[in-house]
Protein backbone atom coordinates (compact mmCIF):
# COMPACT_ATOMS: atom_id res chain seq x y z
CA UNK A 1 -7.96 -1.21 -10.29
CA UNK A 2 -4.41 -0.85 -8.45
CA UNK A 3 -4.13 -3.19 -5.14
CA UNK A 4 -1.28 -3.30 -1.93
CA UNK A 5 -0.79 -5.95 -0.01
CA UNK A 6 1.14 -4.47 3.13
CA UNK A 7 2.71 -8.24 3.94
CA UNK A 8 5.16 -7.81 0.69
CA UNK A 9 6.89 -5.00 2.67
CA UNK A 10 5.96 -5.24 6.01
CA UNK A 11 6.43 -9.24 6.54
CA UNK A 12 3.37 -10.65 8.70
CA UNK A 13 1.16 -7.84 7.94
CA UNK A 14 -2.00 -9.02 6.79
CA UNK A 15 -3.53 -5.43 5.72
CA UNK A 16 -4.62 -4.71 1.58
CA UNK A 17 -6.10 -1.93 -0.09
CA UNK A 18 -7.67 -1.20 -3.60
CA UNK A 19 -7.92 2.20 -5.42
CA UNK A 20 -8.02 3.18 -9.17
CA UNK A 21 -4.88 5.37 -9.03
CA UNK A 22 -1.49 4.82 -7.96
CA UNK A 23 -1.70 8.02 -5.86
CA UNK A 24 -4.67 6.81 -3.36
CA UNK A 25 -3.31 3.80 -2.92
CA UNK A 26 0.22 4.84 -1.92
CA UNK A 27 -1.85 7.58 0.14
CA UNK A 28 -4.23 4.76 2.00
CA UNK A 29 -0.63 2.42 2.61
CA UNK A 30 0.90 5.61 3.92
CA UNK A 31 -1.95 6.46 6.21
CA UNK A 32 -2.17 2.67 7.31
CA UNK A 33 2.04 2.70 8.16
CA UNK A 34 1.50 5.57 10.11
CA UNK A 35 -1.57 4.16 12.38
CA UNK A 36 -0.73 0.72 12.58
CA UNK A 37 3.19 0.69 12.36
CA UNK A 38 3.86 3.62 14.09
CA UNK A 39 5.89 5.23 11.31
CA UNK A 40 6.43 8.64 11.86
CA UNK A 41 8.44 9.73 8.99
CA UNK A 42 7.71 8.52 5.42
CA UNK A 43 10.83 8.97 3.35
CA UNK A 44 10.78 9.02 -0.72
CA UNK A 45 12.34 5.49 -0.39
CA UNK A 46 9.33 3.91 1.64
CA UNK A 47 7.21 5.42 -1.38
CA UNK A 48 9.23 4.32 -3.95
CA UNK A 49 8.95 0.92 -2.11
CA UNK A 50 5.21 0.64 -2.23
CA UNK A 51 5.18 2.02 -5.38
CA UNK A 52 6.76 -1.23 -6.62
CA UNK A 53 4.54 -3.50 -4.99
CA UNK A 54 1.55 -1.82 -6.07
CA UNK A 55 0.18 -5.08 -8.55
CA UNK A 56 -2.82 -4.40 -11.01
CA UNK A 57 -5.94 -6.16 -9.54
CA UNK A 58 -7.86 -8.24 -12.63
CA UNK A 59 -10.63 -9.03 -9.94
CA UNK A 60 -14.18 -8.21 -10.91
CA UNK A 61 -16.49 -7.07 -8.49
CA UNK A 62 -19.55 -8.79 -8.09
């Protein structure tokens, strides 16, 4: 499981997401910068930037 936490590039935020691939979770982060930071345009460096913060989750759902 791959998890974003929106805070480590958008300082204050307090918005997270979980997905098994890379892909849906830059998709959901893109989607939620978009909506809730009014970003309009999504350059290859804002994806590369997620893409680095993207963390594996170890968590086990219960």
């Amino acid at each position: 499981m791959k998890s974003f936490e929106c805070g480590t590039l958008v300082p204050g935020c307090n918005w997270h997401t979980r997905a098994e691939e890379d892909a849906e979770v830059v998709r959901r982060a893109i989607e939620h910068l978009r909506a809730d930071h009014g970003e309009d345009t999504i350059r290859p460096a804002m994806v590369d930037n997620i893409k680095a913060r993207i963390r594996e989750d170890h968590k086990v759902d219960s």
